[in-house]
C-alpha atoms as a PDB file:
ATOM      1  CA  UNK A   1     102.990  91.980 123.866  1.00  0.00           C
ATOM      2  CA  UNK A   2     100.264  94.211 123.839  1.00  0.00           C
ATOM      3  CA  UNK A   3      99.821  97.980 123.669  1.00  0.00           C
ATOM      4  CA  UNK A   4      97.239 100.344 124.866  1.00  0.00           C
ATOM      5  CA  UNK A   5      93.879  98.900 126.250  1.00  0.00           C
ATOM      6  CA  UNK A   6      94.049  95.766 123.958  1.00  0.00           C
ATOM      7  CA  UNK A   7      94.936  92.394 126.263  1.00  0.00           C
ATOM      8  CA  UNK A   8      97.993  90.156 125.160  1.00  0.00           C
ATOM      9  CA  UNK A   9      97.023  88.345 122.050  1.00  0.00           C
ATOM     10  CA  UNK A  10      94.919  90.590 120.732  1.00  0.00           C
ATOM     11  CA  UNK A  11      96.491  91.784 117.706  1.00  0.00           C
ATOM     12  CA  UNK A  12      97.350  88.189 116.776  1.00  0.00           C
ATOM     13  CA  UNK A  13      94.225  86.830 117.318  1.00  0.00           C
ATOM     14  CA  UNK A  14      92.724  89.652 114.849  1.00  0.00           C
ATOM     15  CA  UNK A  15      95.815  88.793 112.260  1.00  0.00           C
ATOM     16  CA  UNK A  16      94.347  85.388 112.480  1.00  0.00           C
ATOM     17  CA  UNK A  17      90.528  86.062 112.144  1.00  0.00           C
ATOM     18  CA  UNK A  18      91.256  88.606 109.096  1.00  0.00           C
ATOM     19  CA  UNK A  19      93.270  84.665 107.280  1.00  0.00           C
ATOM     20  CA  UNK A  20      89.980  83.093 108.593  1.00  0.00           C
ATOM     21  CA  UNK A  21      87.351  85.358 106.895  1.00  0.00           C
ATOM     22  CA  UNK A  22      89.949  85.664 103.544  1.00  0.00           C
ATOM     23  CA  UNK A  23      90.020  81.882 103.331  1.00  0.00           C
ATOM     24  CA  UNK A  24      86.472  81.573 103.526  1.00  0.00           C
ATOM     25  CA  UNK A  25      85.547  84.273 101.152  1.00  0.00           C
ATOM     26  CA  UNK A  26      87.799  82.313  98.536  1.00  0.00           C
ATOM     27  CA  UNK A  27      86.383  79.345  99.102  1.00  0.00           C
ATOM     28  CA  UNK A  28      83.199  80.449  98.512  1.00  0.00           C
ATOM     29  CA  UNK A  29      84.231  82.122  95.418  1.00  0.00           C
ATOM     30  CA  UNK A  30      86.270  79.142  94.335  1.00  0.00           C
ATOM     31  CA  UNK A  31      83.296  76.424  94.662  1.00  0.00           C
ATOM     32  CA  UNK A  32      79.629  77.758  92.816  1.00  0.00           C
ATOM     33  CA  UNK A  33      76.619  76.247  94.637  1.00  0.00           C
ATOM     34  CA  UNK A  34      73.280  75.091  92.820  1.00  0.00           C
ATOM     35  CA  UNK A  35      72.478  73.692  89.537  1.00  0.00           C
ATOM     36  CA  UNK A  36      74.756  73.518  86.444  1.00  0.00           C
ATOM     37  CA  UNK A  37      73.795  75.420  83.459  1.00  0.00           C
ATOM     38  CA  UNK A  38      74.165  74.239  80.402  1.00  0.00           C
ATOM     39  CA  UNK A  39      74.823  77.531  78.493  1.00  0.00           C
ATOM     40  CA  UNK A  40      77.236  80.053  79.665  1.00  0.00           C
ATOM     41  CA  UNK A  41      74.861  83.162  81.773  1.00  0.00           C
ATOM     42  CA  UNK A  42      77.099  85.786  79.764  1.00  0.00           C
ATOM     43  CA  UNK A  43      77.318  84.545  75.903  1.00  0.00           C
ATOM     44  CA  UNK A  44      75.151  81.859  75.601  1.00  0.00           C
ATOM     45  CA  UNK A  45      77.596  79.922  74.554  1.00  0.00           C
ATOM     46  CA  UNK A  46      76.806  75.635  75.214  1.00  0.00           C
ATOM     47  CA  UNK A  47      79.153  74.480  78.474  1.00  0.00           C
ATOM     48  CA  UNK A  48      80.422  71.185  77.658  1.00  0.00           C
ATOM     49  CA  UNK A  49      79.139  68.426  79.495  1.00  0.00           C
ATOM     50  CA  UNK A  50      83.139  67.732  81.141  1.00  0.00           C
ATOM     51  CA  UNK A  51      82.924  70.830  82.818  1.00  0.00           C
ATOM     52  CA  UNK A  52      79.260  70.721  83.980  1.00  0.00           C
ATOM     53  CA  UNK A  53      80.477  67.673  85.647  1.00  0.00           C
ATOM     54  CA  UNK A  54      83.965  68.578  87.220  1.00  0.00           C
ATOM     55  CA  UNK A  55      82.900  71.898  88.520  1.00  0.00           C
ATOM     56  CA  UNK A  56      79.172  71.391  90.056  1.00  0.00           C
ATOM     57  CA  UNK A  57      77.484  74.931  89.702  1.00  0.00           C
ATOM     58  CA  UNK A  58      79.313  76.365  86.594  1.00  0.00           C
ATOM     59  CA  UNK A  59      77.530  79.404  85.518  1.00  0.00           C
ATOM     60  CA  UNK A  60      80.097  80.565  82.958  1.00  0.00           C
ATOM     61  CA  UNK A  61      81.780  79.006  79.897  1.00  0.00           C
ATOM     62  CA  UNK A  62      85.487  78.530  80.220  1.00  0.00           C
ATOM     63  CA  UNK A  63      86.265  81.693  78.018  1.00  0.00           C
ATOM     64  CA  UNK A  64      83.906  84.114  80.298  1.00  0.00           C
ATOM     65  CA  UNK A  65      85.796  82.562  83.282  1.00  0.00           C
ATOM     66  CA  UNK A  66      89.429  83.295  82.309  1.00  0.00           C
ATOM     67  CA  UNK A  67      88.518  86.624  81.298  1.00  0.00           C
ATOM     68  CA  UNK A  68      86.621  87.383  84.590  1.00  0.00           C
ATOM     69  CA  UNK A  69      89.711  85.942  86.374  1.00  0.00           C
ATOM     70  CA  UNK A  70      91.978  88.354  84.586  1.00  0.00           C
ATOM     71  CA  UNK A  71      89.795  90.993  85.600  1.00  0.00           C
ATOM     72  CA  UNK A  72      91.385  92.982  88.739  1.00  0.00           C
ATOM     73  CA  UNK A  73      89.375  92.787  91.951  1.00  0.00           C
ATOM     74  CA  UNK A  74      88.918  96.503  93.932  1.00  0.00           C
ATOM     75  CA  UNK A  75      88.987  96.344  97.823  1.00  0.00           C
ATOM     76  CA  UNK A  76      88.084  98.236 100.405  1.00  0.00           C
ATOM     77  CA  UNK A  77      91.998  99.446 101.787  1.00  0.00           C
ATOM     78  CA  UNK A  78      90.708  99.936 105.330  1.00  0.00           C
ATOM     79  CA  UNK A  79      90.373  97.605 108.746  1.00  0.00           C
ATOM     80  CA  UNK A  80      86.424  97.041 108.895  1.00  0.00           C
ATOM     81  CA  UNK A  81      87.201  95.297 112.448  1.00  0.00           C
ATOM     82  CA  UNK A  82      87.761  99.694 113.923  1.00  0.00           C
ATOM     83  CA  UNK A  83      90.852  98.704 115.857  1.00  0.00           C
ATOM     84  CA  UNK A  84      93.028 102.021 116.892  1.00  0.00           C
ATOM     85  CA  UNK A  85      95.845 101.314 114.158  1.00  0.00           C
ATOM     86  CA  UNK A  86      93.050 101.503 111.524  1.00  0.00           C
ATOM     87  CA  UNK A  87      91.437 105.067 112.215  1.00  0.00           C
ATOM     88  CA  UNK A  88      95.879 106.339 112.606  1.00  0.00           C
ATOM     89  CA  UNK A  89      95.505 107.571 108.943  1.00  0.00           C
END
């Protein structure tokens, strides 16, 4: 059921393109594109050849990469798609 000016659908069509995007953006985060390199880009530390192999694109050794991954991400904590529920606040 939809409310206002918004057709039926609407709102769960939107809950489903906001997954979509999210998915996608992890993805992309998830699998580097381009050439290995075979010293980490933050400490210059040598990547072993095992992990130049299993993940294609590494850019960071595997010490950089945890601590990156235990760094917390900010994010924006607003609807960029403008719908009415989003400007409520």
């Amino acid at each position: 059921m939809a409310g206002g000016w918004s057709r039926d659908g609407a709102v769960s069509e939107q809950i489903e393109a906001s997954i979509a995007e999210e998915l996608e953006r992890m993805k992309a985060r998830r699998s580097p594109m381009g050439e290995s390199r075979t010293h980490c880009a933050e400490c210059e530390e040598e990547i072993p050849e095992a992990r130049r192999t299993a993940i294609p694109g590494v850019k960071l050794c595997i010490d950089c990469q945890q601590e990156r991954d235990g760094r917390p991400v900010s994010r924006a904590g607003f609807n960029r798609r403008g719908s009415k529920d989003s400007q409520l606040k």
